[in-house]
C-alpha atoms as a PDB file:
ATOM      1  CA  UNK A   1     109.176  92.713 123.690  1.00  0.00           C
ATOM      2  CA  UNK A   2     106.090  94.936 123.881  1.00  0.00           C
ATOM      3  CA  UNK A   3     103.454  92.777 121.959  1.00  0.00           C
ATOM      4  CA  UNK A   4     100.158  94.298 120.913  1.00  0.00           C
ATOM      5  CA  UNK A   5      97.323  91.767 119.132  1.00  0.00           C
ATOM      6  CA  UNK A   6      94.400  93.410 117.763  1.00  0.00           C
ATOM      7  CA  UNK A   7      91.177  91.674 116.041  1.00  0.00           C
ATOM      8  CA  UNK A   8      89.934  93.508 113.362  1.00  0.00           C
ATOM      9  CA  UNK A   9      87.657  95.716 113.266  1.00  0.00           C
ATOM     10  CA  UNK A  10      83.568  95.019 112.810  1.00  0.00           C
ATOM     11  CA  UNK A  11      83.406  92.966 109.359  1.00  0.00           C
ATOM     12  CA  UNK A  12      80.065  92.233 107.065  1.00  0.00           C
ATOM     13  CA  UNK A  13      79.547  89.313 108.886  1.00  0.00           C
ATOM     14  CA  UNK A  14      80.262  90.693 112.801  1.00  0.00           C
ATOM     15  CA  UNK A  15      77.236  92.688 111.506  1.00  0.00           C
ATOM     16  CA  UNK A  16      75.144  89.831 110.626  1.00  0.00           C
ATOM     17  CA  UNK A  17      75.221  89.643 106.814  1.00  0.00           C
ATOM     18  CA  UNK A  18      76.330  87.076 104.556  1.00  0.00           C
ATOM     19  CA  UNK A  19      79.541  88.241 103.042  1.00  0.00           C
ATOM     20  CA  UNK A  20      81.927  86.202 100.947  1.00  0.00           C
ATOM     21  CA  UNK A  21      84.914  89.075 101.087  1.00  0.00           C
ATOM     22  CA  UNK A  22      83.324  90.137 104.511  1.00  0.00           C
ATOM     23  CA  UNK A  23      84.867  93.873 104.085  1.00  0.00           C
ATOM     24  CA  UNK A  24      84.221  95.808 107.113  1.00  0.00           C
ATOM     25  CA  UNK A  25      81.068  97.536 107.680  1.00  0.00           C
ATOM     26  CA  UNK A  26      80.830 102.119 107.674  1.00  0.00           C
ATOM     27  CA  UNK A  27      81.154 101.180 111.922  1.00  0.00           C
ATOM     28  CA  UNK A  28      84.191  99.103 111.530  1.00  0.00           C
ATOM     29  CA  UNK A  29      86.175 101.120 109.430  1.00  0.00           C
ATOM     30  CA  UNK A  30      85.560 104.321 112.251  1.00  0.00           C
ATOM     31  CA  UNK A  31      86.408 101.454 114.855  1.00  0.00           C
ATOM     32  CA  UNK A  32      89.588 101.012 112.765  1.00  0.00           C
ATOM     33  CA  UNK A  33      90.734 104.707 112.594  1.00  0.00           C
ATOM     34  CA  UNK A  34      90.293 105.134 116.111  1.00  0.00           C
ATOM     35  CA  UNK A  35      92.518 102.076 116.973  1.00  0.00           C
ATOM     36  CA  UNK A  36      94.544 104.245 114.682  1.00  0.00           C
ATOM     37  CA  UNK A  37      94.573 107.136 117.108  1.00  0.00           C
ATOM     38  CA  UNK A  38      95.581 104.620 119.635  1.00  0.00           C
ATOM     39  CA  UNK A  39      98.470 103.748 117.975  1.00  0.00           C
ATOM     40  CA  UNK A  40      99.781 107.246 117.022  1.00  0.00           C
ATOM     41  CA  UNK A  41     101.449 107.442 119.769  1.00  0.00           C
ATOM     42  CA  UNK A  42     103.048 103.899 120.247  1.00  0.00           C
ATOM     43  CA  UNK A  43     106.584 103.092 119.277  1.00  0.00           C
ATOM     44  CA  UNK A  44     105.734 100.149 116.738  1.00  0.00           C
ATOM     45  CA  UNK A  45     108.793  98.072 115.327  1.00  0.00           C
ATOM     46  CA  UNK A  46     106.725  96.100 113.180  1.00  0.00           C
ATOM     47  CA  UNK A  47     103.427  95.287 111.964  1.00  0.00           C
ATOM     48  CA  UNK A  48     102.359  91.747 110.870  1.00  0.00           C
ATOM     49  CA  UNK A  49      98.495  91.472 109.335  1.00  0.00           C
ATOM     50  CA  UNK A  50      96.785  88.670 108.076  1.00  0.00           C
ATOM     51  CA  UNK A  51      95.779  88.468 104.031  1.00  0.00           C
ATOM     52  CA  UNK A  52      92.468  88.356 104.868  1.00  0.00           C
ATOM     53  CA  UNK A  53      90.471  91.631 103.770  1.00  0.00           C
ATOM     54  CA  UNK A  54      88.568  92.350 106.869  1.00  0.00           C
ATOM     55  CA  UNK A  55      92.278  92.788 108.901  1.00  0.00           C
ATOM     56  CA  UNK A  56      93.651  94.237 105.434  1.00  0.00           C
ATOM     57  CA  UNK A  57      91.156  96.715 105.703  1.00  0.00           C
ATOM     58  CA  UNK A  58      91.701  97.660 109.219  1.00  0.00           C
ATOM     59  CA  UNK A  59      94.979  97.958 109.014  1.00  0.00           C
ATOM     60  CA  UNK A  60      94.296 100.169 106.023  1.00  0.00           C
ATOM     61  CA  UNK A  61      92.779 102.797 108.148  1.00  0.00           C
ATOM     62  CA  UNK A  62      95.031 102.767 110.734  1.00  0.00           C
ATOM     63  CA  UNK A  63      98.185 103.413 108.037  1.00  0.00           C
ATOM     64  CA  UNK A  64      97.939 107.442 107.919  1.00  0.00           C
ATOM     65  CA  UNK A  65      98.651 107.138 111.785  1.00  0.00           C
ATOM     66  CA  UNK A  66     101.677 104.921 111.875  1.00  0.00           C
ATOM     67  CA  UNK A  67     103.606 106.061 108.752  1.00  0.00           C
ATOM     68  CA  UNK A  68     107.086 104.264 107.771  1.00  0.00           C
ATOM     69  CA  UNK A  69     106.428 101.167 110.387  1.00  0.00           C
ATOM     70  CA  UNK A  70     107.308  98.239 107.959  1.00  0.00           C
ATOM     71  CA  UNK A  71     104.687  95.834 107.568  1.00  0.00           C
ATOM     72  CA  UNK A  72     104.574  92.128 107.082  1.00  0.00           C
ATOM     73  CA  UNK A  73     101.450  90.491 105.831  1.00  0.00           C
ATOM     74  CA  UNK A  74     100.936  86.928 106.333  1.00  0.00           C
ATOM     75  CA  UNK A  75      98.590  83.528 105.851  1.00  0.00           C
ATOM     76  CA  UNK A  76     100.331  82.298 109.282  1.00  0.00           C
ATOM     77  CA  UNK A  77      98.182  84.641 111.380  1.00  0.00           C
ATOM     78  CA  UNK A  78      94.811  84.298 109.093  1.00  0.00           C
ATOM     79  CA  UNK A  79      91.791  83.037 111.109  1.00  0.00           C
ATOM     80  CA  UNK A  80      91.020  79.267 111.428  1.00  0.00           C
ATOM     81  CA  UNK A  81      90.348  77.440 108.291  1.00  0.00           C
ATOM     82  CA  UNK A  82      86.901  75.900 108.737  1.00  0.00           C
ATOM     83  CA  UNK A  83      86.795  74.639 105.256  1.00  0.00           C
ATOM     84  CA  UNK A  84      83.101  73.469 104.037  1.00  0.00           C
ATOM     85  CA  UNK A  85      81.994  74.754 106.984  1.00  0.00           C
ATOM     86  CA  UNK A  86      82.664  78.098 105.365  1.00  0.00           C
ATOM     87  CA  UNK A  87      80.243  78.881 102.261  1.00  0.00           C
ATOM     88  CA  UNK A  88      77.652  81.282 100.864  1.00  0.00           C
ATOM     89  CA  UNK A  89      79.375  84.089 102.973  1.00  0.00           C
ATOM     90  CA  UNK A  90      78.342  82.695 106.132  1.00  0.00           C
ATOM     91  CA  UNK A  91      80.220  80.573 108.976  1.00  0.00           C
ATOM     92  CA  UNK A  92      78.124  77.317 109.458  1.00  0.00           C
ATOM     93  CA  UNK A  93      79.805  76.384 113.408  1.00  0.00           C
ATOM     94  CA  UNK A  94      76.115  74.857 114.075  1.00  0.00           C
ATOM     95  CA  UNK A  95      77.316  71.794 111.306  1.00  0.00           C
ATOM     96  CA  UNK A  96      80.847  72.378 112.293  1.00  0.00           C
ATOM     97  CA  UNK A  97      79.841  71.382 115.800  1.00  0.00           C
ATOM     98  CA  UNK A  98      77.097  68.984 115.094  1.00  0.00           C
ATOM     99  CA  UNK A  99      79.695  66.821 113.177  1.00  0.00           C
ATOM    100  CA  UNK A 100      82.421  66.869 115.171  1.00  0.00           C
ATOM    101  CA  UNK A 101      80.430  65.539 117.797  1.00  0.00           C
ATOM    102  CA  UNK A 102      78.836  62.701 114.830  1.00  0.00           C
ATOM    103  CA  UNK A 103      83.036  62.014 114.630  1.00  0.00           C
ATOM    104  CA  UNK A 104      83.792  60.641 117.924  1.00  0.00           C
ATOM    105  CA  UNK A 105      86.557  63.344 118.214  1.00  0.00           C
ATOM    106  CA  UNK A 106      86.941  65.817 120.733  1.00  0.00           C
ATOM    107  CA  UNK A 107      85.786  69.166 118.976  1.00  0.00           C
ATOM    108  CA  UNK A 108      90.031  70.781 119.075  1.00  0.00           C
ATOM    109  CA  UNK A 109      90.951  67.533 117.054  1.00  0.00           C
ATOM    110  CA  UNK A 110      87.784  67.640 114.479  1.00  0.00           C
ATOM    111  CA  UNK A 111      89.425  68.449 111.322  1.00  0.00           C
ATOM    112  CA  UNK A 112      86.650  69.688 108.881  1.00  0.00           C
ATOM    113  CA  UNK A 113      87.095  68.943 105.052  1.00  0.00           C
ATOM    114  CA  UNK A 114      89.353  71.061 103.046  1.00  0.00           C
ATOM    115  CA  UNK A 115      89.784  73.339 106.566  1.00  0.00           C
ATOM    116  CA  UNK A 116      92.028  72.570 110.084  1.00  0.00           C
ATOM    117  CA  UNK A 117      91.158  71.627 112.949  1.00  0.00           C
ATOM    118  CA  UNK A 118      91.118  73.906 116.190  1.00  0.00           C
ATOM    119  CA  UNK A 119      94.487  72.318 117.338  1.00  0.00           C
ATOM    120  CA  UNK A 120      95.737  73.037 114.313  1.00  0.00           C
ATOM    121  CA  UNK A 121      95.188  77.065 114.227  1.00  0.00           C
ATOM    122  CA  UNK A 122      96.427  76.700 118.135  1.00  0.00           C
ATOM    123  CA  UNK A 123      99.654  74.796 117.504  1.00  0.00           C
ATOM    124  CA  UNK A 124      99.898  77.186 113.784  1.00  0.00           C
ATOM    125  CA  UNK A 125      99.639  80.282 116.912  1.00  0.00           C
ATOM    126  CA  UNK A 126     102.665  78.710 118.782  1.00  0.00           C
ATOM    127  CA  UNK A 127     104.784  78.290 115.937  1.00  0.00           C
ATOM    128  CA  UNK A 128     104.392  82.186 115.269  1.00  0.00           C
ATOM    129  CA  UNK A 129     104.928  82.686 118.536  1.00  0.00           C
ATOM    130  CA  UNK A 130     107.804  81.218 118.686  1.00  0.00           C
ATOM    131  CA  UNK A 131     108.935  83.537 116.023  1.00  0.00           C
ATOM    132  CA  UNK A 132     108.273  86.329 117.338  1.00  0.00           C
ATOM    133  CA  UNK A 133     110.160  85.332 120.444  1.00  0.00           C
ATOM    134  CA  UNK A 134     113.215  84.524 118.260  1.00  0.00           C
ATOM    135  CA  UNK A 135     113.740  87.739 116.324  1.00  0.00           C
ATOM    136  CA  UNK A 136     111.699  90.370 117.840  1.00  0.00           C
ATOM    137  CA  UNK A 137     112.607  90.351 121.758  1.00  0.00           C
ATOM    138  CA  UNK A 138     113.851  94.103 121.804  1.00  0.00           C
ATOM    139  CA  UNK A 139     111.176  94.918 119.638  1.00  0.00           C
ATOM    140  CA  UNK A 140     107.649  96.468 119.994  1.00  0.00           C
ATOM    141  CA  UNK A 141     105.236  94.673 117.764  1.00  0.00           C
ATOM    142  CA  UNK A 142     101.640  95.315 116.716  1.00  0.00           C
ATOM    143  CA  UNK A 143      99.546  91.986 115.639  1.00  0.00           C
ATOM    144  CA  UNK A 144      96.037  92.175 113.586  1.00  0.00           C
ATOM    145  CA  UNK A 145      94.830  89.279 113.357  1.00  0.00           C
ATOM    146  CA  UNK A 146      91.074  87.258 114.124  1.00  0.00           C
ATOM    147  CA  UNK A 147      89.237  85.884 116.962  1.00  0.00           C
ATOM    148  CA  UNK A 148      89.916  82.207 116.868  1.00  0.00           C
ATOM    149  CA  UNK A 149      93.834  82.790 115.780  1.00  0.00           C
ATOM    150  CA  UNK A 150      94.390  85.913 119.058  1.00  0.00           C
ATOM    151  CA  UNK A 151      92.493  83.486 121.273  1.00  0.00           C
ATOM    152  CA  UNK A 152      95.002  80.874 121.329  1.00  0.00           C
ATOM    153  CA  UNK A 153      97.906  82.907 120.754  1.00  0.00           C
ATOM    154  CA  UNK A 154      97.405  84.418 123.481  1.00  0.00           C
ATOM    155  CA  UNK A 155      96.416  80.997 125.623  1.00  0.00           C
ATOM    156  CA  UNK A 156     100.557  80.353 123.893  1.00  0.00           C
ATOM    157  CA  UNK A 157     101.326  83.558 125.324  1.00  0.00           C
ATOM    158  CA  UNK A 158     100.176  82.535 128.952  1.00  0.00           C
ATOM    159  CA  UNK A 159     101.175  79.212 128.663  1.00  0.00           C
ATOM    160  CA  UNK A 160      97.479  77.900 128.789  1.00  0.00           C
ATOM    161  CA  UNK A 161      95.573  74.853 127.728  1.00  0.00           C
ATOM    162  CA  UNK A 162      93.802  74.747 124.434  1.00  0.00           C
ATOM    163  CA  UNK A 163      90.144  74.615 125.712  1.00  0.00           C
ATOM    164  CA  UNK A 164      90.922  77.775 128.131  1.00  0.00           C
ATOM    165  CA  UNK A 165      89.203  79.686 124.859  1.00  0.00           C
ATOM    166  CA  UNK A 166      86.117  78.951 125.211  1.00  0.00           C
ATOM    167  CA  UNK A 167      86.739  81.231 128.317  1.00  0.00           C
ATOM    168  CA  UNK A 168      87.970  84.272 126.270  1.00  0.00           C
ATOM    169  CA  UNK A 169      86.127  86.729 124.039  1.00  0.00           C
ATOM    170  CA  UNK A 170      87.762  89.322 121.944  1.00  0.00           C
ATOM    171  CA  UNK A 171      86.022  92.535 120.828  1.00  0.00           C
ATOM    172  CA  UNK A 172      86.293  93.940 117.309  1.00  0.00           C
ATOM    173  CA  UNK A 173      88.771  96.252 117.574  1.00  0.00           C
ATOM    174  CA  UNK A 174      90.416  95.457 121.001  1.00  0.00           C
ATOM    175  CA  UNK A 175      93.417  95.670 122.158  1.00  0.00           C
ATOM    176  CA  UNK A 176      95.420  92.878 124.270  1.00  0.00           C
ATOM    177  CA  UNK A 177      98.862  94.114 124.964  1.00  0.00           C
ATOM    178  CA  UNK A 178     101.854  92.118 126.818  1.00  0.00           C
ATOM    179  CA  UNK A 179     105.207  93.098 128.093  1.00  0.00           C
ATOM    180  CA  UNK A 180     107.643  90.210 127.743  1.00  0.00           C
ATOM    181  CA  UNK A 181     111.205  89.568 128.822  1.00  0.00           C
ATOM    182  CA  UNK A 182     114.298  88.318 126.831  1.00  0.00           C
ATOM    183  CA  UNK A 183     113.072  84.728 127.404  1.00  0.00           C
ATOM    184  CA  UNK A 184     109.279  85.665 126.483  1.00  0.00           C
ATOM    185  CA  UNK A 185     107.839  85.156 129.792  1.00  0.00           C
ATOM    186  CA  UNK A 186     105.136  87.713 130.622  1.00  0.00           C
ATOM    187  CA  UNK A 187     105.627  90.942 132.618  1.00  0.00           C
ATOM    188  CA  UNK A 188     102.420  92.210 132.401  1.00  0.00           C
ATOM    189  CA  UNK A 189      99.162  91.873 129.895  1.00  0.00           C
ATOM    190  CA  UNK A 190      95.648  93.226 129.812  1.00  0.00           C
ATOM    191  CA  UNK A 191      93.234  91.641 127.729  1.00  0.00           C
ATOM    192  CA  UNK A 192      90.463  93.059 125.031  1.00  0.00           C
ATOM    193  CA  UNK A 193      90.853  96.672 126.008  1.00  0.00           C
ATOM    194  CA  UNK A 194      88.524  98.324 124.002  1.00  0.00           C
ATOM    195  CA  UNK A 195      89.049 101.960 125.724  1.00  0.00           C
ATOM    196  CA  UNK A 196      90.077 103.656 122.528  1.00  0.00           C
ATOM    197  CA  UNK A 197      86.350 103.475 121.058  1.00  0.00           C
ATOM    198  CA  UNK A 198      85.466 105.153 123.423  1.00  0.00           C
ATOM    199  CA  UNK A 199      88.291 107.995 124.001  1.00  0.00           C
ATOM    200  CA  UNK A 200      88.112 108.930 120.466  1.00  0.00           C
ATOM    201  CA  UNK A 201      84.691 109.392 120.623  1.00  0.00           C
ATOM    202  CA  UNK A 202      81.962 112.073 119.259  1.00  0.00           C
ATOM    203  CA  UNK A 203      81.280 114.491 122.376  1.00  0.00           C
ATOM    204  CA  UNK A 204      78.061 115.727 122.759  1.00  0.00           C
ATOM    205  CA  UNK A 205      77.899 119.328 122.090  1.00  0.00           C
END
């Protein structure tokens, strides 16, 4: 399986703003039609996105470039649930972290109100995963997906502990790409390649 996992592209709230449908900003909607140009020339099976409008979006402006790929979308790859945590637009992690500490619980296993806990989204990233494995091993695959979610798929991916994420950033817009065999061991990755922003770029004149 060739498995690509992409993080959508810059959002209302990447950008700073409060944004309760956090659509993607003028910059992450070019971000998203160059990973389009990326893809162009990829052999994609399949493309799963989350329901979430920021990856919606993205994946929107990547469509004229990959026409007739069949498309999944789905609320197993959205981004972590943070629950109250999660209001006027805005992520509140300086709470989120504040009372998880107030809980006597180590900050994976804090699950906030009406939201999931970290170990949660990570064990909710090895269960898709494990899909994947199952029906897709002949198959080349293209994920979009969010931060939090990619992170620990891909610790899944590498067979890595949960609290190697605080390690690993993900760009908006990057691209982490794995070759795996039959069994779904790992041939060969590289992680948050962001070259295409770049490549499709304005020259100067």
């Amino acid at each position: 399986m060739k498995l690509y996992l992409v993080r959508h592209a810059k959002s209302e709230r990447n950008a700073g703003h409060n944004s309760n449908e956090d659509k993607l900003t003028e910059d992450g909607k070019e971000q998203a039609r160059r990973l389009g140009k990326y893809f162009h020339n990829v052999n994609l099976d399949k493309i799963y996105c989350s329901t979430l409008t920021r990856t919606k979006e993205t994946l929107e402006e990547i469509k004229p470039y990959v026409k007739n790929v069949p498309l999944i979308y789905s609320k197993k790859i959205i981004e972590q649930d943070i629950g109250i945590y999660r209001k006027n637009g805005k992520d509140d992690w300086k709470n989120y972290f504040k009372d998880s500490i107030k809980s006597g619980k180590h900050i994976v296993d804090f699950k906030p109100r009406r939201g999931e806990s970290m170990r949660e989204t990570y064990n909710r990233a090895r269960k898709f995963f494990n899909y994947l494995t199952r029906n897709h091993k002949d198959n080349s695959i293209l994920v979009i997906s969010h931060m939090i979610f990619l992170r620990y798929l891909i610790l899944i991916i590498l067979n890595l502990d949960i609290l190697e994420a605080r390690l690993i950033n993900l760009s908006n817009a990057a691209v982490s790409s794995f070759t795996l065999d039959k069994k779904g061991k790992v041939k060969q990755y590289h992680i948050d390649d962001f070259h295409h922003l770049l490549k499709y770029g304005v020259k100067n004149k």
